[in-house]
Protein backbone atom coordinates (compact mmCIF):
# COMPACT_ATOMS: atom_id res chain seq x y z
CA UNK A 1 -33.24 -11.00 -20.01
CA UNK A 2 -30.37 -11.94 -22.14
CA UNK A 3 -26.76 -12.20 -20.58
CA UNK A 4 -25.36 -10.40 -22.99
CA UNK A 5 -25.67 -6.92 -24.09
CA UNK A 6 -27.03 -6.07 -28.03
CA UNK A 7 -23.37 -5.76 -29.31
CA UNK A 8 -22.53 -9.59 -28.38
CA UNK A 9 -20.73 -8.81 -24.64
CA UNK A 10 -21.23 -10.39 -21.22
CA UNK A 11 -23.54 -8.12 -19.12
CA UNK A 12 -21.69 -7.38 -15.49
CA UNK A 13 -22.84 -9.18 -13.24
CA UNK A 14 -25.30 -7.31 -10.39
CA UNK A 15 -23.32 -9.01 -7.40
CA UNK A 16 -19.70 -7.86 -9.17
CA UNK A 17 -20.84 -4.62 -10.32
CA UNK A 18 -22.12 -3.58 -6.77
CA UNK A 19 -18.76 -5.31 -5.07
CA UNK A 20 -17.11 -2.96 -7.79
CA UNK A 21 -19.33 -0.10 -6.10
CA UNK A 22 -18.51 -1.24 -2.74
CA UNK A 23 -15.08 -1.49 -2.57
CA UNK A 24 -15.04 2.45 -4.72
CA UNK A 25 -17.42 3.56 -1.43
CA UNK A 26 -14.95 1.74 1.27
CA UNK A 27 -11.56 3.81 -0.45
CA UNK A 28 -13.28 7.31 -0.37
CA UNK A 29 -13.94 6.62 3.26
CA UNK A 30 -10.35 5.67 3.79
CA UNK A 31 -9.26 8.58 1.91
CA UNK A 32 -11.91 10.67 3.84
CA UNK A 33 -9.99 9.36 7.04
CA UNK A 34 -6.22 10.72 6.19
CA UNK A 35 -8.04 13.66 5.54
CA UNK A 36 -10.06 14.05 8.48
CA UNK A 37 -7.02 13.16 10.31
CA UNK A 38 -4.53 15.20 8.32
CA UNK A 39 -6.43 18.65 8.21
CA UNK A 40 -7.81 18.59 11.81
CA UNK A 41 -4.52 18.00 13.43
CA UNK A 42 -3.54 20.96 11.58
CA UNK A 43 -6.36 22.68 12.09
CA UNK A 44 -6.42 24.14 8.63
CA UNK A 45 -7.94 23.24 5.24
CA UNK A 46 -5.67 25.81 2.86
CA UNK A 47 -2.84 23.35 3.15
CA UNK A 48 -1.67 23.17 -0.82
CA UNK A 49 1.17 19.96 0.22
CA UNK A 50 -1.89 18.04 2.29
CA UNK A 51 -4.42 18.22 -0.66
CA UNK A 52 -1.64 16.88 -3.28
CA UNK A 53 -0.94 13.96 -0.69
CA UNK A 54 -4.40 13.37 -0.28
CA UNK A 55 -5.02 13.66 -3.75
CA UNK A 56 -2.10 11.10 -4.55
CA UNK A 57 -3.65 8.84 -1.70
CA UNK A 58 -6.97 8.47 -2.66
CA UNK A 59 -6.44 7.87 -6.53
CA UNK A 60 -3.69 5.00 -5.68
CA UNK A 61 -6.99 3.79 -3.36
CA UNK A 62 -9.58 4.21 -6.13
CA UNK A 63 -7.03 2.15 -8.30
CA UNK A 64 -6.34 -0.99 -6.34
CA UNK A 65 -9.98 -0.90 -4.95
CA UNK A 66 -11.32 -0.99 -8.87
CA UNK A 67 -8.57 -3.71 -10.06
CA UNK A 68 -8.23 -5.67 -7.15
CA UNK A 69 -8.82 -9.65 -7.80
CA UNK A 70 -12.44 -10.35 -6.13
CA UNK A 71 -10.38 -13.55 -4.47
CA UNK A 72 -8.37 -11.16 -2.93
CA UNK A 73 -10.52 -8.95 -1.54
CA UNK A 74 -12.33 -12.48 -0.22
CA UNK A 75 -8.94 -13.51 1.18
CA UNK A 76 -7.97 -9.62 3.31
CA UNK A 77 -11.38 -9.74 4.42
CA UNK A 78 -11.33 -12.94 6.31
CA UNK A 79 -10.58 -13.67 10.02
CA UNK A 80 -7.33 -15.62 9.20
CA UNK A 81 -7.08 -18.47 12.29
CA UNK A 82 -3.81 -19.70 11.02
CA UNK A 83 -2.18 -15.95 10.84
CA UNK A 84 0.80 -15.64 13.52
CA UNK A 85 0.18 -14.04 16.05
CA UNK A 86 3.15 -11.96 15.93
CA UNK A 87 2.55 -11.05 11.97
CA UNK A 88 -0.74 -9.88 12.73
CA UNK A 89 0.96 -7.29 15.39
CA UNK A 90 3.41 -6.20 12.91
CA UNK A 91 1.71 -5.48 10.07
CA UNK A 92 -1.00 -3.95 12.47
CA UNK A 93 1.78 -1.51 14.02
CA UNK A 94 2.63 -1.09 10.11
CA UNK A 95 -1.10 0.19 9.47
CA UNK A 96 -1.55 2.34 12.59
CA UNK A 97 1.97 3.95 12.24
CA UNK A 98 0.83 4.84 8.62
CA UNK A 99 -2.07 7.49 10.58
CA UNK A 100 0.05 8.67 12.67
CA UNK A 101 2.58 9.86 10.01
CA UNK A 102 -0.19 12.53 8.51
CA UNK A 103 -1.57 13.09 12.15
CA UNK A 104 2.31 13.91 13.23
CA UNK A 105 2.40 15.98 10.22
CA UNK A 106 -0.45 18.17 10.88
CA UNK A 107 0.65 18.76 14.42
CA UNK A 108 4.00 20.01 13.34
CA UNK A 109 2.03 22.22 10.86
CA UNK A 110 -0.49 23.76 13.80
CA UNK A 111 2.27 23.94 16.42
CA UNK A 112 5.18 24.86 14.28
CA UNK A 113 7.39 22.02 15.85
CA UNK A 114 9.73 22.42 12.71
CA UNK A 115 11.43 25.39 12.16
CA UNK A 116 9.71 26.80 8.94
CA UNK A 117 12.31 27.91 6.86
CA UNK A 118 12.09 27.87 2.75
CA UNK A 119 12.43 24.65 0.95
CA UNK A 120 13.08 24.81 -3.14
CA UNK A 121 9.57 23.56 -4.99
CA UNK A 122 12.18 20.47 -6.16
CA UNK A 123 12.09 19.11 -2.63
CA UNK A 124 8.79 18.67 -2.89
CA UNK A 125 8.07 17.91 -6.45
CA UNK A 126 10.95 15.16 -6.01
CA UNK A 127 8.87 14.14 -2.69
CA UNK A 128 5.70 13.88 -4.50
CA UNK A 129 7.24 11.82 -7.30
CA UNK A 130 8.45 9.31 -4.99
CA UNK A 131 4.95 8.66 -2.63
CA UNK A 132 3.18 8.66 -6.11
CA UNK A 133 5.80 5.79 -7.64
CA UNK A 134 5.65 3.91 -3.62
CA UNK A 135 1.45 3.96 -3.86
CA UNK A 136 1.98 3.04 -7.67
CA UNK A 137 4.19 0.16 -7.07
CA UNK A 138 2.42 -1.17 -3.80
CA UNK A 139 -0.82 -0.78 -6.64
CA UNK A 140 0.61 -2.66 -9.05
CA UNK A 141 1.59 -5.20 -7.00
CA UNK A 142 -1.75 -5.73 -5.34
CA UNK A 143 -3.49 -5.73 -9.01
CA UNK A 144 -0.92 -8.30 -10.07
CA UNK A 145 -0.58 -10.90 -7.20
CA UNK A 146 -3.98 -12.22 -6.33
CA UNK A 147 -2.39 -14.10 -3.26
CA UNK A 148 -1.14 -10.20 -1.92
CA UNK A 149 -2.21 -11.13 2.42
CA UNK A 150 -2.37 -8.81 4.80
CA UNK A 151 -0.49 -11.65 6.59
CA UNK A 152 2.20 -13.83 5.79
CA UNK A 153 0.77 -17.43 5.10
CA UNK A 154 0.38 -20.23 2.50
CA UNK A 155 -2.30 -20.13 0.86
CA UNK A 156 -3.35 -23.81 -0.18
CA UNK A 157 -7.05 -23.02 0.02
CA UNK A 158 -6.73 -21.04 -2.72
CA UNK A 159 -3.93 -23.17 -4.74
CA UNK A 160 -1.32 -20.84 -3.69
CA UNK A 161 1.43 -20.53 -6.43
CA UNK A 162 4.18 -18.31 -7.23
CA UNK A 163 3.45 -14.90 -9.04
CA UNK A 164 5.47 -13.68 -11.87
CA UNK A 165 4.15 -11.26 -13.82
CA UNK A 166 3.42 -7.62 -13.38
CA UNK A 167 6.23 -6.02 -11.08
CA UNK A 168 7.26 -9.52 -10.13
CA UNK A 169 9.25 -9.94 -12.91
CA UNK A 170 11.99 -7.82 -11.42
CA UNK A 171 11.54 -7.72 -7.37
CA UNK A 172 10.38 -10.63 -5.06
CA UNK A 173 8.49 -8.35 -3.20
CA UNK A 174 7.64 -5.16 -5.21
CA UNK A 175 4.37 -3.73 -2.98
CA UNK A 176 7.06 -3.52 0.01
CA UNK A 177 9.50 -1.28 -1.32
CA UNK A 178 6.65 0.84 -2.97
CA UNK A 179 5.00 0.87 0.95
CA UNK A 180 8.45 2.16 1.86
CA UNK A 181 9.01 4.50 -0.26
CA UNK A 182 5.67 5.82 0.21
CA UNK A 183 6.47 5.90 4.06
CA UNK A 184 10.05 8.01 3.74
CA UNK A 185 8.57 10.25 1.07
CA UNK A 186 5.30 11.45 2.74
CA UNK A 187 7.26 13.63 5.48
CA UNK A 188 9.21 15.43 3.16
CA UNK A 189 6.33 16.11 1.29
CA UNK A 190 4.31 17.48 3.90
CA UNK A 191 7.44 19.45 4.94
CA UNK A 192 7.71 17.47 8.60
CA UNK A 193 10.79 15.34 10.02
CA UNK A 194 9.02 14.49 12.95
CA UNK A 195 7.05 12.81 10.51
CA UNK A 196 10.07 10.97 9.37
CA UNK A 197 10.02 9.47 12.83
CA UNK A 198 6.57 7.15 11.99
CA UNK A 199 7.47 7.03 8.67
CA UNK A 200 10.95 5.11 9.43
CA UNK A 201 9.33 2.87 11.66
CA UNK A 202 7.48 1.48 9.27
CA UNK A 203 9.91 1.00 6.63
CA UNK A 204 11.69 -0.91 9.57
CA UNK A 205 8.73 -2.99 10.24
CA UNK A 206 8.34 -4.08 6.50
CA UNK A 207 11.86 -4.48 5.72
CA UNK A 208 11.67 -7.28 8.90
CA UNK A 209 8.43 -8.34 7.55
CA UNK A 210 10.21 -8.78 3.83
CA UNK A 211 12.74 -10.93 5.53
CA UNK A 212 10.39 -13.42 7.27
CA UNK A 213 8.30 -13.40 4.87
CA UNK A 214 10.93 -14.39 2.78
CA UNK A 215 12.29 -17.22 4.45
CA UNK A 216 8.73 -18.56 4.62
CA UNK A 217 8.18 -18.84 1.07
CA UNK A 218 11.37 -20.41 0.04
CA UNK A 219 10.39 -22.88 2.98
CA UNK A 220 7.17 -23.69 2.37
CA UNK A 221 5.84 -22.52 -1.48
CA UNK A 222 6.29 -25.10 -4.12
CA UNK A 223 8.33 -23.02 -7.07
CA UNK A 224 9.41 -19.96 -4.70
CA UNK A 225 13.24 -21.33 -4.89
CA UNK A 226 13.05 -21.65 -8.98
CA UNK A 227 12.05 -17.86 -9.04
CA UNK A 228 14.07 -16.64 -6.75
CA UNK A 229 17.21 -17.53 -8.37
CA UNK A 230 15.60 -16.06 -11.35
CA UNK A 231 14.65 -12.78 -9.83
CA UNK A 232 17.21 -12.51 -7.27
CA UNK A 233 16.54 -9.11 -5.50
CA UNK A 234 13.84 -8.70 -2.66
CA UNK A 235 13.41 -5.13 -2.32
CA UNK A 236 16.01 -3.14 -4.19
CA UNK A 237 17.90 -4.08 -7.97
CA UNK A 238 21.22 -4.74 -7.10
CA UNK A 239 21.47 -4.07 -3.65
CA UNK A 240 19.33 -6.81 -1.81
């Protein structure tokens, strides 16, 4: 059979068109999961504000999971013996805290822990514009960065070298501030500030992380102290 297709392109690959199918199959479980942890904490399904953040979660996971760099999803999916061991607790603490904020949320829903009084639809269209632009961002980020770790480390297996394009052009670490405002937006949207409670944690977490992190690349990435006193701002334009 030829390896290309009868207008003159490359035939997919089996191997990359079933890791395509793969990593589609692995999001709509993780989706599945904020949902199954969302709805039966609340112990309702007719929860308008918990489908739109599920629907807003699971298209951002469809996204990166079809775009991702294969390398990358290589690199997250290896047991990492250099990782520290105090990175690998953080950003853990970052992931579990990130359930809990939905499972908080649907608790406050089913026990009524937060006063239910009326909120203009602009809270909450202004809510959902800012998780969608955090899980956009963090996205984008991911797409664009094909040395995007779970943990914070130099990557000279893989020739390691500083990213640029895509949302890199203006932040040093773009998929952060999109994970944080994903994190502060959520409980508002789901009309919970006990939710804010996990939700600030984590942006607490990552915004230690982004320093560290940081420090480690102008200290050990060859380049990393050319670009950032090009792009000069880690998480926000003109603040820091």
């Amino acid at each position: 059979m030829s390896a290309y297709t009868s207008n003159g392109q490359p035939r997919n690959k089996p191997g990359k068109t079933w890791g395509i199918v793969k990593r589609l199959l692995l999001a709509c479980v993780s989706t599945l999961v904020q949902a199954a942890v969302l709805f039966v904490s609340a112990d309702r399904l007719d929860w308008a504000l918990g489908w739109t953040f599920v629907g807003v979660y699971g298209i951002g996971a469809l996204i990166i999971a079809a775009f991702m760099e294969p390398e990358l999803i290589t690199e997250r999916a290896r047991i990492k013996t250099d990782a520290r061991t105090w990175d690998t607790m953080l950003m853990g603490s970052s992931k579990l805290l990130n359930l809990v904020m939905p499972l908080v949320a649907g608790l406050d829903m089913r026990f009524g822990w937060t006063q239910q009084t009326y909120r203009p639809t602009a809270v909450h269209v202004v809510s959902l514009v800012f998780v969608a632009l955090g899980y956009w961002l963090s996205s984008w980020a991911v797409i664009s960065n094909k040395f995007f770790s779970d943990v914070i480390r130099i990557q000279m297996d893989r020739g390691h070298t500083v990213v640029s394009n895509g949302p890199y052009q203006y932040l040093r670490h773009p998929g952060y501030i999109g994970l944080i405002l994903y994190s502060l937006a959520t409980p508002f949207l789901l009309d919970s500030p006990w939710a804010l409670i996990p939700g600030g944690l984590v942006a607490l977490l990552v915004i230690i992380r982004t320093i560290v992190e940081d420090r480690t690349l102008l200290a050990e990435l060859d380049g990393y102290k050319d670009y950032a006193q090009r792009v000069r701002y880690r998480l926000l334009p003109g603040v820091w």
